[in-house]
Protein backbone atom coordinates (compact mmCIF):
# COMPACT_ATOMS: atom_id res chain seq x y z
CA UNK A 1 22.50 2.00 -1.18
CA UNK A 2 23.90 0.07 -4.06
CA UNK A 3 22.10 -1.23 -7.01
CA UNK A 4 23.19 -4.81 -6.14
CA UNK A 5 22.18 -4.30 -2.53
CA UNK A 6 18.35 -3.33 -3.48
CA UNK A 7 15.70 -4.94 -5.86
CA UNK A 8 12.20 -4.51 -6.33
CA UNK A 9 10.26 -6.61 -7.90
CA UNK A 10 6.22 -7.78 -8.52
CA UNK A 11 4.73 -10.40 -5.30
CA UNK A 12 4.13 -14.11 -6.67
CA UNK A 13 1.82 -16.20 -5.54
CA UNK A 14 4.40 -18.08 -2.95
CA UNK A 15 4.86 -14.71 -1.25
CA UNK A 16 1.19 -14.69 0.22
CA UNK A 17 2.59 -15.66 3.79
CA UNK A 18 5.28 -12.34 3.15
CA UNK A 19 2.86 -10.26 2.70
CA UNK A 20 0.38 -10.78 5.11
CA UNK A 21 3.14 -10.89 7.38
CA UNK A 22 4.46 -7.54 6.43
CA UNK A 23 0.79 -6.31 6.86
CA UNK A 24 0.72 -7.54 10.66
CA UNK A 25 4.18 -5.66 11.39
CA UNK A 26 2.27 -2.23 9.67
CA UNK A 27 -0.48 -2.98 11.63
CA UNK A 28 1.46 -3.30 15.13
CA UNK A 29 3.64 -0.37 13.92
CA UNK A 30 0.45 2.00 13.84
CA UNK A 31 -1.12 0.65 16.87
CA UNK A 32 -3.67 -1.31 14.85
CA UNK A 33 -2.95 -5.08 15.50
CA UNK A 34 -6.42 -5.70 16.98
CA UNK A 35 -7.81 -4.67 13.19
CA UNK A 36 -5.87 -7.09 10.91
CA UNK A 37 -8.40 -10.09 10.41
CA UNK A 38 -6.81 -10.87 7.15
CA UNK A 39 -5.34 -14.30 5.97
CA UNK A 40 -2.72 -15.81 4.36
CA UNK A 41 -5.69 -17.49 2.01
CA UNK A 42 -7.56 -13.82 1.75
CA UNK A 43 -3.89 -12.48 0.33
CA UNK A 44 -4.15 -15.49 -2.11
CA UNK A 45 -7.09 -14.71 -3.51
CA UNK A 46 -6.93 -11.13 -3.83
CA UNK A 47 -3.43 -10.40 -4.97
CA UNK A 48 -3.11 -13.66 -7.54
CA UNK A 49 -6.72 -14.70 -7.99
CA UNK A 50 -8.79 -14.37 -11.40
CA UNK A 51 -10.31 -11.58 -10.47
CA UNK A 52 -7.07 -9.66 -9.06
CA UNK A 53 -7.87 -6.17 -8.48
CA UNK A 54 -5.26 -5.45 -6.09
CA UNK A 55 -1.12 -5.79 -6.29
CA UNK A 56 2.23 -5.24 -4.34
CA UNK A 57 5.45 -5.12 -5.01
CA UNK A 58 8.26 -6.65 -2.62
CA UNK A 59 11.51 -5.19 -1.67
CA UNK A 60 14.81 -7.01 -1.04
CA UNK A 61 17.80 -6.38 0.37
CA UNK A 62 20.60 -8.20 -0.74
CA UNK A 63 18.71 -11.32 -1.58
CA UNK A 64 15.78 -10.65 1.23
CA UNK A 65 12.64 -9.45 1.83
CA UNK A 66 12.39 -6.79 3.49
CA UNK A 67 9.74 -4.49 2.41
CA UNK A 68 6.40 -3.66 -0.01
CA UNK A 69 4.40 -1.67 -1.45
CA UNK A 70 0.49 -2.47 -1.51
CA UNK A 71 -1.38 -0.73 -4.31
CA UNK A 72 -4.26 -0.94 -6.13
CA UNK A 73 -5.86 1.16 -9.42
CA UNK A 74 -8.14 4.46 -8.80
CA UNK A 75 -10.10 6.19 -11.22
CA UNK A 76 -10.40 10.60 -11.43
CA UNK A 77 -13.25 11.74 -12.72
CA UNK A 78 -12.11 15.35 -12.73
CA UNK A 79 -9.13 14.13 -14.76
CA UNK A 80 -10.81 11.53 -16.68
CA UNK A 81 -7.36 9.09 -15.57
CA UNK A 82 -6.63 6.20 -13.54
CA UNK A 83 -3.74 6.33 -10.73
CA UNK A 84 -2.56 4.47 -8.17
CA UNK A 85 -3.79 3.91 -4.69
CA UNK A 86 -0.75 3.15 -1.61
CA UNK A 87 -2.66 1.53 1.08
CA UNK A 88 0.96 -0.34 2.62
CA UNK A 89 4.04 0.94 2.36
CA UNK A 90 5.99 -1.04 5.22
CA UNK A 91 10.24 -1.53 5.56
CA UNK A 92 12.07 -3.61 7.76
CA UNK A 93 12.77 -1.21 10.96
CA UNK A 94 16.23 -2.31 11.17
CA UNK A 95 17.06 -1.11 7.11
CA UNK A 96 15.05 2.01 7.34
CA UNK A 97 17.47 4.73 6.15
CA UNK A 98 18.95 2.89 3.68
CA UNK A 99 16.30 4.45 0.79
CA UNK A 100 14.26 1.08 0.82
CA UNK A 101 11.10 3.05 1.03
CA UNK A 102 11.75 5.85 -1.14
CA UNK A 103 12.99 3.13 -4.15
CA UNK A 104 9.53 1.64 -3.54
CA UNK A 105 7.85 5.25 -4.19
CA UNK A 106 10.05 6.20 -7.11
CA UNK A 107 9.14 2.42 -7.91
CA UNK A 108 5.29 2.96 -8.26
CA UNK A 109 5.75 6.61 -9.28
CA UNK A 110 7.82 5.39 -12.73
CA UNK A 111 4.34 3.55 -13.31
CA UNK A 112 2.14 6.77 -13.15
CA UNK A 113 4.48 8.24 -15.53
CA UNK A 114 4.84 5.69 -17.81
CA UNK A 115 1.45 4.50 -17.95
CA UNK A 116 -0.14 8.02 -18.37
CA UNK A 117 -1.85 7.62 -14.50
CA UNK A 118 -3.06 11.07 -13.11
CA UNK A 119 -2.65 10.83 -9.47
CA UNK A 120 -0.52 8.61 -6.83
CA UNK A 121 -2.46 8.57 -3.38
CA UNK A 122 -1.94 7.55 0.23
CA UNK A 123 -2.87 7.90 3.75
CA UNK A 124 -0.41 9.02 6.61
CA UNK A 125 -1.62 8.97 9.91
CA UNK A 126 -1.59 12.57 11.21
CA UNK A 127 0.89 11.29 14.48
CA UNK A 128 3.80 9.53 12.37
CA UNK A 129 5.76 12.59 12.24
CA UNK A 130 8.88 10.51 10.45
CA UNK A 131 6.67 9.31 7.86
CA UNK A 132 4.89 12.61 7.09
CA UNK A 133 8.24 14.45 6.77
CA UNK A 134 9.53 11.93 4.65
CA UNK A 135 6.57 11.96 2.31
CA UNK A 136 6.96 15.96 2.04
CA UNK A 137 10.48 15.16 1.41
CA UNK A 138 9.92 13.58 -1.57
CA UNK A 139 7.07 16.07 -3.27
CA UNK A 140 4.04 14.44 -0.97
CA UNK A 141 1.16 17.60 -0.34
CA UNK A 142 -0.88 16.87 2.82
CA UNK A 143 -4.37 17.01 1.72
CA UNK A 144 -5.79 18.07 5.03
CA UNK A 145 -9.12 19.50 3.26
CA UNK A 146 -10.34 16.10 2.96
CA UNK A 147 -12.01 13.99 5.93
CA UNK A 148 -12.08 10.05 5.38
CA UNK A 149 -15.46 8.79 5.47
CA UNK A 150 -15.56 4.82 6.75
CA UNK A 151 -18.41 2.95 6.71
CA UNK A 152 -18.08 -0.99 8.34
CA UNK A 153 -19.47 -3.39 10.09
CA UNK A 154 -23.08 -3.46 11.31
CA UNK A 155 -23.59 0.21 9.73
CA UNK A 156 -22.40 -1.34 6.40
CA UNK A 157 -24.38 -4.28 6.64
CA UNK A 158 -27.65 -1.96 7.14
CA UNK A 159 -26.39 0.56 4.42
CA UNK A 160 -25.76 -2.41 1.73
CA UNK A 161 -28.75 -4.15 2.83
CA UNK A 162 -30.36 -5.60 -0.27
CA UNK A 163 -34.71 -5.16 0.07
CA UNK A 164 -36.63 -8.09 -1.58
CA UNK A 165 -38.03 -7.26 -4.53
């Protein structure tokens, strides 16, 4: 990889379509297609609203996109410090290898560190064996203590359901 071959840099509003995109090629990826209800106008909002509480950052190879990172703010109470959430990290298949994805980590990582952020986060689904090694390979500790807890749907609606008063 050469510095002029690889740049990194925030998501604008004009790269809405990118991202969602990018999302749908994750999602297919992982065997999750039938899950991604998001739109190109839900992206808009979100990443470059008012009220933006989530970001990404795109990757491009000589001049094109070809990756991102999608990440968002968390907060520790145990360490009384924000850090940084991964819930995409998605490269081109055909320019995996080429240290697109590891750039992006070391991208977000410089953050942590320079913004005094505790912790940088992510899932890895337990059958991508590539990505789990790579993750080790770069300092990543499986937390396998912890069990996700989802709550959606119908059981969300009944959960969050607000009693008159």
């Amino acid at each position: 990889m050469t510095e002029a071959s690889l740049s990194i840099r925030p998501a604008r509003p004009e790269d809405a379509r990118l991202i969602l995109d990018f999302v749908v090629a994750l999602a297919a990826y992982e065997n999750l297609a039938h899950e991604v209800v998001a739109t190109e106008a839900d992206i808009a909002r979100d990443f470059f609203g008012g009220d933006r509480k989530v970001f990404a950052e795109i990757a491009e190879w000589e001049g094109k996109p070809v990756g991102f990172a999608l990440w968002f703010y968390t907060y520790s109470t145990f360490q009384g410090r924000h850090g940084i959430w991964l819930e995409d990290l998605y490269v081109d298949p055909s320019l995996r290898g080429k240290g697109i994805g590891k750039a992006l980590l070391k991208h977000l990582a410089k953050r942590c560190v320079r913004d005094g952020l505790g912790r940088f986060e992510w899932w890895v689904l337990d059958w991508n064996e590539p990505s789990i090694q790579f993750y080790k390979s770069q300092g990543g500790v499986m937390q396998d203590e912890w069990t996700k807890v989802r709550i959606d749907g119908p059981a969300l609606a009944k959960l969050g359901q607000i009693d008159a008063l």
